[in-house]
Every structure is written in C-alpha cells, then in structure tokens.
Protein backbone atom coordinates (compact mmCIF):
# COMPACT_ATOMS: atom_id res chain seq x y z
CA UNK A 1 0.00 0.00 0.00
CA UNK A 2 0.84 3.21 -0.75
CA UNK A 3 1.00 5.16 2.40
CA UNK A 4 2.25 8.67 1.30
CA UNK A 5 -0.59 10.79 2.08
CA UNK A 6 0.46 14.26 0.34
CA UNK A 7 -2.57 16.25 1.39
CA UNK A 8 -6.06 15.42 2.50
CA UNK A 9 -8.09 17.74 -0.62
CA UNK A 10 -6.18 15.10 -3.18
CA UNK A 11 -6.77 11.82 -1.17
CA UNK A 12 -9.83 12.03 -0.21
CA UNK A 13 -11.57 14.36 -2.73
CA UNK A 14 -14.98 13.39 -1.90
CA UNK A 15 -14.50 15.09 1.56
CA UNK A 16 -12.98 18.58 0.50
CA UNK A 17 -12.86 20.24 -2.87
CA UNK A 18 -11.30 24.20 -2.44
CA UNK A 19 -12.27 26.30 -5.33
CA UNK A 20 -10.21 26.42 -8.53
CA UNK A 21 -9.72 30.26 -8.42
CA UNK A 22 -8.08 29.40 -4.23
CA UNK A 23 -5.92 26.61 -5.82
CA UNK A 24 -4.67 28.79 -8.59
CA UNK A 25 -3.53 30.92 -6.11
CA UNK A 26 -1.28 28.28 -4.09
CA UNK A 27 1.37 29.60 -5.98
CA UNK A 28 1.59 33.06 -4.60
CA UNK A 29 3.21 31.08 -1.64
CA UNK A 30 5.61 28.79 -2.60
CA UNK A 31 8.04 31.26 -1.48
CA UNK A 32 6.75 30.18 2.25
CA UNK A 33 8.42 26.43 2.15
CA UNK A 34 12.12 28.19 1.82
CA UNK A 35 11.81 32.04 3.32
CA UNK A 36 15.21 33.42 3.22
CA UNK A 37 16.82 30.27 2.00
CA UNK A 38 17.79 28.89 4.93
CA UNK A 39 16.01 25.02 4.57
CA UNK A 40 18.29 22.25 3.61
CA UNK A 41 17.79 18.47 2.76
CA UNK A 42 16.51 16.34 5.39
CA UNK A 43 19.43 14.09 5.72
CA UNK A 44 22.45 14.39 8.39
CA UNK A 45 24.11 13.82 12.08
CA UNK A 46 23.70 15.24 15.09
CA UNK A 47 27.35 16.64 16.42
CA UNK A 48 28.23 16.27 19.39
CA UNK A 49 29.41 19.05 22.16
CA UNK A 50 32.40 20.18 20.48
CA UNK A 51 33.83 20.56 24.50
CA UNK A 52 33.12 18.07 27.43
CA UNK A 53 31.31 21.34 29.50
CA UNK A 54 28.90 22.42 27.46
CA UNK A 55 26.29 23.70 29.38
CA UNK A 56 25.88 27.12 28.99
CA UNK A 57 26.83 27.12 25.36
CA UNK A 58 29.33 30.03 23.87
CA UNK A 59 28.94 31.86 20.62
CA UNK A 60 31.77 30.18 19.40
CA UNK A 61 30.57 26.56 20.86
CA UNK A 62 27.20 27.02 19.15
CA UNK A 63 28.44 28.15 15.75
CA UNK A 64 30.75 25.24 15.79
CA UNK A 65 27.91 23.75 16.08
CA UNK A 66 25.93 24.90 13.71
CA UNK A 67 28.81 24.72 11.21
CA UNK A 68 28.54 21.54 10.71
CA UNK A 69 25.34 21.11 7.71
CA UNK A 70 24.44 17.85 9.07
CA UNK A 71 23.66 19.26 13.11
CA UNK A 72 19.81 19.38 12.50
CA UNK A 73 19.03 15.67 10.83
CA UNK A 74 15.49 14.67 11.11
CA UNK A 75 16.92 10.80 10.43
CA UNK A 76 18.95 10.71 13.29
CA UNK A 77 15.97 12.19 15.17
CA UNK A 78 13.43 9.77 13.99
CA UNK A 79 16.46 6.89 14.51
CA UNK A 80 16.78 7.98 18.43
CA UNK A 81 12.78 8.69 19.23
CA UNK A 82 10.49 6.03 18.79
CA UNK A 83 7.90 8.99 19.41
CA UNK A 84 8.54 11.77 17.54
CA UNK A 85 6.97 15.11 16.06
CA UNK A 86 8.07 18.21 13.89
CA UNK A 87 6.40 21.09 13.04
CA UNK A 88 7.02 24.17 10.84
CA UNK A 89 5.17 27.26 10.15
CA UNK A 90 5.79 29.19 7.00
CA UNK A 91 4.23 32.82 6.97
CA UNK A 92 4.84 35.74 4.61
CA UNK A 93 2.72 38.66 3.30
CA UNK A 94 2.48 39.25 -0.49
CA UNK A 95 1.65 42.14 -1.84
CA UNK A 96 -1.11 42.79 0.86
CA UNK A 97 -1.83 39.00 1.45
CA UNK A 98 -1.32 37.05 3.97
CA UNK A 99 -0.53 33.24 2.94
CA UNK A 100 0.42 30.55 5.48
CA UNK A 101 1.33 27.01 4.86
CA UNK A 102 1.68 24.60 8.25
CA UNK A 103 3.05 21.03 8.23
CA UNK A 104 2.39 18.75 11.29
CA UNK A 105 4.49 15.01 11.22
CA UNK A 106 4.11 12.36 14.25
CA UNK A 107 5.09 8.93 14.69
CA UNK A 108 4.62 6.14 17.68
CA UNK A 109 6.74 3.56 16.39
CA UNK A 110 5.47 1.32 19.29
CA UNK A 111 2.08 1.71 18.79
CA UNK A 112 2.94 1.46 14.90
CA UNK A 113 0.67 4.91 14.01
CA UNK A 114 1.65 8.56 12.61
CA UNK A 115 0.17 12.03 11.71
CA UNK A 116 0.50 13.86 8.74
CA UNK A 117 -1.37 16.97 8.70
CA UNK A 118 -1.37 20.52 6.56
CA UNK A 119 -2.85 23.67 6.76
CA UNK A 120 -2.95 26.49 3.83
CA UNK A 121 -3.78 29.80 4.61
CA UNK A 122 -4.35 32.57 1.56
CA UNK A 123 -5.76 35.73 2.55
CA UNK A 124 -9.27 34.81 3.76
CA UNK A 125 -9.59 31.23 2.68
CA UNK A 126 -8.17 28.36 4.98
CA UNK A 127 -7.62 24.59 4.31
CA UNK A 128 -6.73 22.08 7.50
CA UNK A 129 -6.71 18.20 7.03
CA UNK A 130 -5.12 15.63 9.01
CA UNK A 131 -4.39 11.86 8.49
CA UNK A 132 -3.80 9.29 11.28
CA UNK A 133 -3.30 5.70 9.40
CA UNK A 134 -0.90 3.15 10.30
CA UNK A 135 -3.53 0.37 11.35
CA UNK A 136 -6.72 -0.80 10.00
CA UNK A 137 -8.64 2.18 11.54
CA UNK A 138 -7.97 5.60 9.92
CA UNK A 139 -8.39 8.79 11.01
CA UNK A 140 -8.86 11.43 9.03
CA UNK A 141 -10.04 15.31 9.41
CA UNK A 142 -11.20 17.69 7.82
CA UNK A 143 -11.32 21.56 9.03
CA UNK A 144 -12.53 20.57 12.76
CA UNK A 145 -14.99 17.36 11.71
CA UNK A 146 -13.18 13.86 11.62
CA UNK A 147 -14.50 11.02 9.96
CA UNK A 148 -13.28 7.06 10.99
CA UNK A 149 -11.43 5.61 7.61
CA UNK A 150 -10.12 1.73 7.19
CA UNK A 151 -7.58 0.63 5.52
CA UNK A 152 -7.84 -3.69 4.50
CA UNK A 153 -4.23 -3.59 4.41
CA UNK A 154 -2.32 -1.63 6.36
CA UNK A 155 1.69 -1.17 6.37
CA UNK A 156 3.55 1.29 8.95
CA UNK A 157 5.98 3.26 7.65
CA UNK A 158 8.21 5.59 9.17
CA UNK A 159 6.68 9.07 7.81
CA UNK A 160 10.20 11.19 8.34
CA UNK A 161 11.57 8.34 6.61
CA UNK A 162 9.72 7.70 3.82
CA UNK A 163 9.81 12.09 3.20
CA UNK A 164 13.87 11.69 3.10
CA UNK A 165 13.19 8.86 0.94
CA UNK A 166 10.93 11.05 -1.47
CA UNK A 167 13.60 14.05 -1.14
CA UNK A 168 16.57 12.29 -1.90
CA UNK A 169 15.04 10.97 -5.86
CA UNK A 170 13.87 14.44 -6.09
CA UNK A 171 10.06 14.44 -5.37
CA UNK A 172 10.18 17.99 -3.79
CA UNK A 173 6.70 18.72 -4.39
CA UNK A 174 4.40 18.15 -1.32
CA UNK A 175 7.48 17.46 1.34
CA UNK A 176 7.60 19.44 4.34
CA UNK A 177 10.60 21.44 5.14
CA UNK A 178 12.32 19.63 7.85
CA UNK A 179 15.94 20.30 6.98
CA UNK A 180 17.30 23.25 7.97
CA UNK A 181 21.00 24.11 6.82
CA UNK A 182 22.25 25.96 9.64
CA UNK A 183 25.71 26.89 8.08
CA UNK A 184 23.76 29.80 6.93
CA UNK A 185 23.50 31.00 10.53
CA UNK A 186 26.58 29.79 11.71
CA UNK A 187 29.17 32.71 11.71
CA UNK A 188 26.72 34.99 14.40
CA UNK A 189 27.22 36.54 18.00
CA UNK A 190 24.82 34.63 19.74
CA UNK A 191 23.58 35.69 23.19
CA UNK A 192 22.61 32.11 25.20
CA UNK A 193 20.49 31.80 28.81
CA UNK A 194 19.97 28.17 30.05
CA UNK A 195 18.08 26.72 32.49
CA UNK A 196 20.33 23.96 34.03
CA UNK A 197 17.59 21.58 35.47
CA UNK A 198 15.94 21.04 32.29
CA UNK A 199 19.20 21.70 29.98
CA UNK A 200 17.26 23.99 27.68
CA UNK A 201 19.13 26.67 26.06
CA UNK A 202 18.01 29.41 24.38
CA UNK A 203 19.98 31.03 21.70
CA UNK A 204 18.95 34.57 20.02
CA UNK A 205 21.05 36.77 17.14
CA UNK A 206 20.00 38.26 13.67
CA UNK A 207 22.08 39.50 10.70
CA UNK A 208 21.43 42.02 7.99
CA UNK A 209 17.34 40.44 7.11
CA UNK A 210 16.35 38.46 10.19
CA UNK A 211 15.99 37.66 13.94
CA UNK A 212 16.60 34.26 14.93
CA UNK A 213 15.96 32.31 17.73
CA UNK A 214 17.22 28.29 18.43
CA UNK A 215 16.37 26.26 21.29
CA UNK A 216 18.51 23.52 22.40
CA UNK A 217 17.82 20.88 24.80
CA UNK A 218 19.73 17.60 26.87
CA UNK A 219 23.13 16.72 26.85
CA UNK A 220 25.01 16.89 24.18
CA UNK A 221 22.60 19.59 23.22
CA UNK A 222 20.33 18.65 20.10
CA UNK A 223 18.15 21.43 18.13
CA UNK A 224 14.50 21.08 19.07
CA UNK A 225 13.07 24.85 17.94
CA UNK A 226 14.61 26.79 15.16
CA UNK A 227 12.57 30.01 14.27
CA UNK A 228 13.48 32.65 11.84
CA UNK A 229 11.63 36.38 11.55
CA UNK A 230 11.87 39.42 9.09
CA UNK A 231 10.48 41.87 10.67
CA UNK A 232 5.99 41.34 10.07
CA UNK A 233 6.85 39.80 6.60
CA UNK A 234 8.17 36.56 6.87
CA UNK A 235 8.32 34.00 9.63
CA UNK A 236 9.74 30.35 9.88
CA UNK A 237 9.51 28.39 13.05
CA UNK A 238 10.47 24.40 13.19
CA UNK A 239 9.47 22.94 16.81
CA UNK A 240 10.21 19.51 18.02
CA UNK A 241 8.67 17.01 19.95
CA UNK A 242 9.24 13.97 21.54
CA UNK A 243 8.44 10.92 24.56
CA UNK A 244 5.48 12.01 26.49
CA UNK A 245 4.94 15.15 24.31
CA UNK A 246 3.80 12.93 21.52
CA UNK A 247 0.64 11.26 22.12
CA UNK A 248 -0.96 9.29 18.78
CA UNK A 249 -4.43 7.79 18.99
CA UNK A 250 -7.26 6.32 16.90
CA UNK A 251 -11.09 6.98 17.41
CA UNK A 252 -13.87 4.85 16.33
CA UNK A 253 -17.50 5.31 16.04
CA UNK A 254 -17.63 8.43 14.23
CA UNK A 255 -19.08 9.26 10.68
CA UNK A 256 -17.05 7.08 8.49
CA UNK A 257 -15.33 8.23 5.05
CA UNK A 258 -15.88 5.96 2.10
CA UNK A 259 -13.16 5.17 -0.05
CA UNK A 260 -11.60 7.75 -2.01
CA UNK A 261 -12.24 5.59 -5.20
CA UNK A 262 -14.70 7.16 -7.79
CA UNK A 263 -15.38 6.19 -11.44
CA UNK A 264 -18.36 8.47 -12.01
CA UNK A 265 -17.58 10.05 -15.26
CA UNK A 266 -18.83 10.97 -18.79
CA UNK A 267 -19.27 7.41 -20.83
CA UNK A 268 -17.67 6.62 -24.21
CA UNK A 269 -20.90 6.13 -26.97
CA UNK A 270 -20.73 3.81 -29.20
CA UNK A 271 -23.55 3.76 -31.30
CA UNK A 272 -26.16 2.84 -28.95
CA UNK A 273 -23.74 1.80 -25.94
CA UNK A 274 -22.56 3.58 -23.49
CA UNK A 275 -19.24 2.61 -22.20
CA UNK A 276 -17.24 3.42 -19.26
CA UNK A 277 -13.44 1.83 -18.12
CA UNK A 278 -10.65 2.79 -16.10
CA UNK A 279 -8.42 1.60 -13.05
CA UNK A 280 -8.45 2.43 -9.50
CA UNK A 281 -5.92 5.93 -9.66
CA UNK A 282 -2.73 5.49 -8.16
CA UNK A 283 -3.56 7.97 -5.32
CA UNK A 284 -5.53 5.23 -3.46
CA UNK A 285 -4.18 5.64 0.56
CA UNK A 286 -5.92 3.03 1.72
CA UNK A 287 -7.20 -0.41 0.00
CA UNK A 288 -10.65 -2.34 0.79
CA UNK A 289 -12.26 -5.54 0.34
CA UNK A 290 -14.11 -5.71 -2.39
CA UNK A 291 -17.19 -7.28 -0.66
CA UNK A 292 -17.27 -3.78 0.46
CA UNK A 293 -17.47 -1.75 -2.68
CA UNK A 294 -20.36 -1.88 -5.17
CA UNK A 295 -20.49 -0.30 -9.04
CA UNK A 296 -24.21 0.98 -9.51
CA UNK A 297 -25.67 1.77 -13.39
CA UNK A 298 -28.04 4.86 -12.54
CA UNK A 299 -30.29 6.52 -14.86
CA UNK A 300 -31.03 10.23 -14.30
CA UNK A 301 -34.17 12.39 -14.84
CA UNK A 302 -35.09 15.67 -13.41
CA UNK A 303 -36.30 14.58 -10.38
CA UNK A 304 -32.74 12.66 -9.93
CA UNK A 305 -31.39 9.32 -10.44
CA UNK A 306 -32.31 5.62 -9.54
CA UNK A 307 -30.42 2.56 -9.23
CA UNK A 308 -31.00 0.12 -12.49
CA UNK A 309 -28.59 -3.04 -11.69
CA UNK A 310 -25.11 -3.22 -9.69
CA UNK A 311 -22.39 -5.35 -9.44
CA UNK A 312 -20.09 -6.46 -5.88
CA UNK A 313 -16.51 -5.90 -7.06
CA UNK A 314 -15.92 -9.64 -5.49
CA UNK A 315 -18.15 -11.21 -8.12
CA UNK A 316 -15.98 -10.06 -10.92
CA UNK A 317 -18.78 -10.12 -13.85
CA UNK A 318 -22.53 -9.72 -14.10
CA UNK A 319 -25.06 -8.81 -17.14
CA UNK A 320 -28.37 -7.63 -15.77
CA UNK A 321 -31.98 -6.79 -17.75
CA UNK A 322 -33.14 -3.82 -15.42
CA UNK A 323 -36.70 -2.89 -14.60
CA UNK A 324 -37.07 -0.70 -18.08
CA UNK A 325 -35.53 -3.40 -20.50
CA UNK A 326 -32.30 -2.14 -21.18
CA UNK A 327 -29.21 -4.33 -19.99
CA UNK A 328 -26.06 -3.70 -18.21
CA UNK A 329 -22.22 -5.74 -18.21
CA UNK A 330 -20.16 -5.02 -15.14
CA UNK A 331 -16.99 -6.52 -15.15
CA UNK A 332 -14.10 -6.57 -12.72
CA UNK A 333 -10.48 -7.45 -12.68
CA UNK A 334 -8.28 -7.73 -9.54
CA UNK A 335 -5.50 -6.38 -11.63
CA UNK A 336 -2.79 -7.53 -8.93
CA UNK A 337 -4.68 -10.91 -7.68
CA UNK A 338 -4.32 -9.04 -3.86
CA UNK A 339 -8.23 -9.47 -3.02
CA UNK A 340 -8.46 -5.91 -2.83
CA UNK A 341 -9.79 -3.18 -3.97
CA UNK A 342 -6.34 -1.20 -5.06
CA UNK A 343 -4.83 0.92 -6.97
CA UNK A 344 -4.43 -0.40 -10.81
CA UNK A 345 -7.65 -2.44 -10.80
CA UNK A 346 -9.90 -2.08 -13.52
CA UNK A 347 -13.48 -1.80 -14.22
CA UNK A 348 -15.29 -1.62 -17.42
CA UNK A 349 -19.19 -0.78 -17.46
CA UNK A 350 -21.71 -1.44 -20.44
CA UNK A 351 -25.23 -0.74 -21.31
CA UNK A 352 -27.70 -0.38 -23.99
CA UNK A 353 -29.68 2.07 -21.47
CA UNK A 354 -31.27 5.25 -23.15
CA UNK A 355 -32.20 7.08 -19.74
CA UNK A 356 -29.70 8.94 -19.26
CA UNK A 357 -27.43 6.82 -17.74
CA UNK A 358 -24.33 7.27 -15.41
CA UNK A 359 -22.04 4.73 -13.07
CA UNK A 360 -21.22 5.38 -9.64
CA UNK A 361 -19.65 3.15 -6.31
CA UNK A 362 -20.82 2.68 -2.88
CA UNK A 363 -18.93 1.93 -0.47
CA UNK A 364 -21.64 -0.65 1.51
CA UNK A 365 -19.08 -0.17 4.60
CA UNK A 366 -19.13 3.53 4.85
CA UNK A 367 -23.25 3.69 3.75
CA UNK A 368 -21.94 6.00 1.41
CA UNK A 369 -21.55 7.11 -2.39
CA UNK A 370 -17.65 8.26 -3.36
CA UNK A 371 -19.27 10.38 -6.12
CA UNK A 372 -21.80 10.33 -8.33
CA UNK A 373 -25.63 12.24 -8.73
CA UNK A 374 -26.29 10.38 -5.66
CA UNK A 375 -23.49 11.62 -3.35
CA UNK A 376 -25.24 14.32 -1.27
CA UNK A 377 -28.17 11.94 -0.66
C-alpha cells in the first residue's frame, strides 16, 4: 500500500474540494516552504558538544555547532525517538496578502501509528486536514470534523523516513521542510540563557534580514526549535517534539469516510452503448475488500437518479436486464490478484440504457456514495 498521504483535498476528494480560483492561487506562496533560504535536505548527524562542559553554550561553541550542515538531521531524530513530532510554520505577506502554509508530522513507532497533517492559509480562505493511518482504523479530518477511515491492508511506515526517501530521488513537491542548513547561521554573535535543570538553552542573534531564535535541549545539546523572523513579513519556526509530548491515537464510532475511489464520469458512446473503463488511480491511501465496494448503473431524470442493476466488485462479472428493459455488463479485474480493492484495478461498465445513464460506487461499509448524482443523498 501506498501510504504517502500528500494532502487530504487530493486523497480524499470526496470530503474537501477548495475552489479552482483558491488553488490557482497556491502559488503566490511557494516562497513560504524556503523564506530566506535557509532550509536544507533532510538528511544528516547530530554533532556532538564540540567541549566536554557544554552547558551554557558560547557563541563560538554554538556556531561550531551549527557549522557543521548535518547538526539538525530529522533521520537521526526519527532513529533515536520512537515517538517523535516536527512542526514548521511558514508565513509571509504578499503584496497585501497574507498566505500561510503549516506542516504537522508524528510517529509512535510502538504503537505502529503517525500524523500527517497541513494547513494552507491565503488571505481569507483556509484549508486544515489531518491523516492518522498506520492500522486498519484511519483517522482522518477535515477543518474541525473527523471522519473514521479503514484501511484492509495496512503497512507502517516511518513518515520522516519515507519524506527523506521522497527528497533524496527528487520528489520535492508536497514534502515538508524539515531540513534546515544551519551553516547559513553559523558565523553569528549569539547571546545564550539556560536553564540547568531542564538543559534547555536558548539562543537569540540576527544579521542584515532576520531575527533568529534556536532552542537547544539535553546533553550533548540537540536542536529542538529553530525560528526565523523578518520583521511582520516573513516568519519560519520548526518545533520539536518527543516521549510524552507525543501522544498518537485512533477513534472509532464516528461518521465514516468511504473510499476515495470514484469512477463516475462521462461514458464513451458507441452507437447505442454507453461505455465506461478505467483503473483504480494510483492515489488510493488506503485499500478495501471488495465485498465492500459496489459499481451501480443509474439513470437520471429531473427529479434525480435511480439505481437500475449493480455489481459487488468480489463477483468479478454480471449482465443484468433492469426494470425498463435495457441491460447492463459489469466486469471486474483484480489487476494484482491481492483481493483488494487497489490501486491499478480495472473496471469496465456497459449498457444499452437510453435514460440517461451514469455509473457510480458505494462503499456498503461507509453507507456512502464516493461520487456520483447520488453523493449528497
């Protein structure tokens, strides 16, 4: 299974669909993800205290430090903490606009579960989702509502891993920015307080375009807050969480999301057939059985649609004579042979019907339609 879940509005379209004009707009704030060019790759090694004593850091201790690309590596993080979660906040103002883009990453190794979530902010309109999966319960949200998902065949995977993994082969698009090169900020006077019981330290400078603040914690001191500010314009602040602070959990019993599988499209005439085919798309995040999922011929009128004949994905083929004559062929292939509905399967749809007709699933688990006339019902 594929368990890269790049945003919430492309998995699960059914739930959230932003305007066109809004998306168009995304690009306005690309410029958020690097600010003053200070993020790096997400690959590295922690260094350790350049000096046995090294509680209250120097200037001169800490930009040793920080010369050193590799000090902030979310790998060795994610290697150390079996619970584990970074967060960055990108802000800048445009032109008059305001545009904010938030990433949120958690993992429980133990419990085998992590977060992914996202938030885009441009000027007025605002787009939060969130994704708990790791197990066959899913959780996912949308703006404040959260719905119970399922996957049929789940597989954990270390999310800071698998973004290094997409960042090193060059899939930049969609990957939060953990890395941080701190050479950038490594030649500064620093002025550093500590509290010695908890071994935070807490480092503040600035050069020519911004302020900068970086808190350090533990012994040899590791990086867990980086934040960056020019003056109201532009802001960048990476926090870092671990143990206790992390706390991953799945609900049940609320309003559950069908799968975000949905063939309802314009058919393909053909004389007096209509035809429809395709495969489940790639983007699939989490597979079902196919007891689970139905393919429904509907014909439409003004007053809406009705159901004429269906097929259950696990019966593979079917050719039904509906209620008003005309006949329908479902078929069905289990492209992979995994007994699941997945990405790559096909499905081909045929029918002689001449009332307006139109395909859509169900997802019998969820009690809901993934698309289709029938979807708001």
């Amino acid at each position: 299974i594929a368990h890269f879940v790049l945003m919430t509005i492309s998995a699960y379209p059914h739930l959230c669909n932003p305007p066109p004009d809004i998306m168009a707009r995304v690009g306005l704030v690309v410029v958020l993800m690097i600010l003053s060019g200070v993020t790096g790759c997400l690959s590295g090694q922690v260094s350790e205290c350049p000096e046995e004593d090294c509680f209250p850091l120097t200037s001169d201790m800490l930009n040793e430090i920080l010369s050193d690309r590799e000090s902030f590596n979310v790998i060795d993080y994610a290697n150390y903490y079996d619970r584990l979660s970074i967060e960055t906040t990108s802000s800048s103002t445009l032109q008059g606009q305001f545009g904010e883009i938030y990433w949120g990453v958690s993992k429980d190794d133990n419990k085998e579960l992590r977060s992914i979530s996202t938030r885009v902010t441009i000027g007025s309109y605002t787009s939060n989702n969130e994704v708990i999966d790791g197990g066959h319960i899913t959780n996912i949200r949308v703006g404040s509502v959260w719905f119970e998902g399922r996957d049929a065949n789940p597989e954990y995977i270390d999310p800071f891993v698998e973004f290094a993994s997409l960042s090193s082969e060059g899939q930049t698009d969609n990957i939060p920015p953990f890395g941080f090169d701190t050479t950038t900020i490594s030649d500064l006077e620093w002025r550093i307080t500590g509290d010695e019981d908890s071994r935070q330290q807490v480092a503040t400078s600035s050069n020519s375009t911004h302020s900068i603040v970086i808190e350090l914690r533990g012994t040899p001191p590791m990086i867990m807050a980086i934040e960056t500010y020019s003056g109201e314009e532009e802001q960048f602040v990476l926090t870092v969480r671990t143990g206790d602070d992390v706390d991953l959990h799945i609900n049940q019993g609320m309003t559950r999301a069908p799968i975000g599988f949905n063939p309802h499209r314009e058919p393909t005439d053909f004389g007096e057939i209509c035809v429809w085919a395709g495969e489940v798309p790639d983007n699939l995040v989490s597979e079902a059985f196919p007891e689970e999922i139905e393919i429904r011929g509907l014909s439409s009128n003004d007053e809406g649609a009705i159901i004429m004949a269906s097929l259950r994905m696990d019966t593979d083929y079917s050719n039904v004579t509906a209620s008003d004559g005309a006949w329908w062929e479902f078929q069905w292939d289990d492209r992979n042979e995994d007994n699941l509905v997945s990405a790559g399967d096909l499905y081909a749809v045929r029918t002689n019907s001449t009332g307006n007709p139109s395909i859509a699933a169900f997802d019998l688990w969820a009690d809901s339609w993934t698309g289709g006339p029938l979807a708001s019902t």
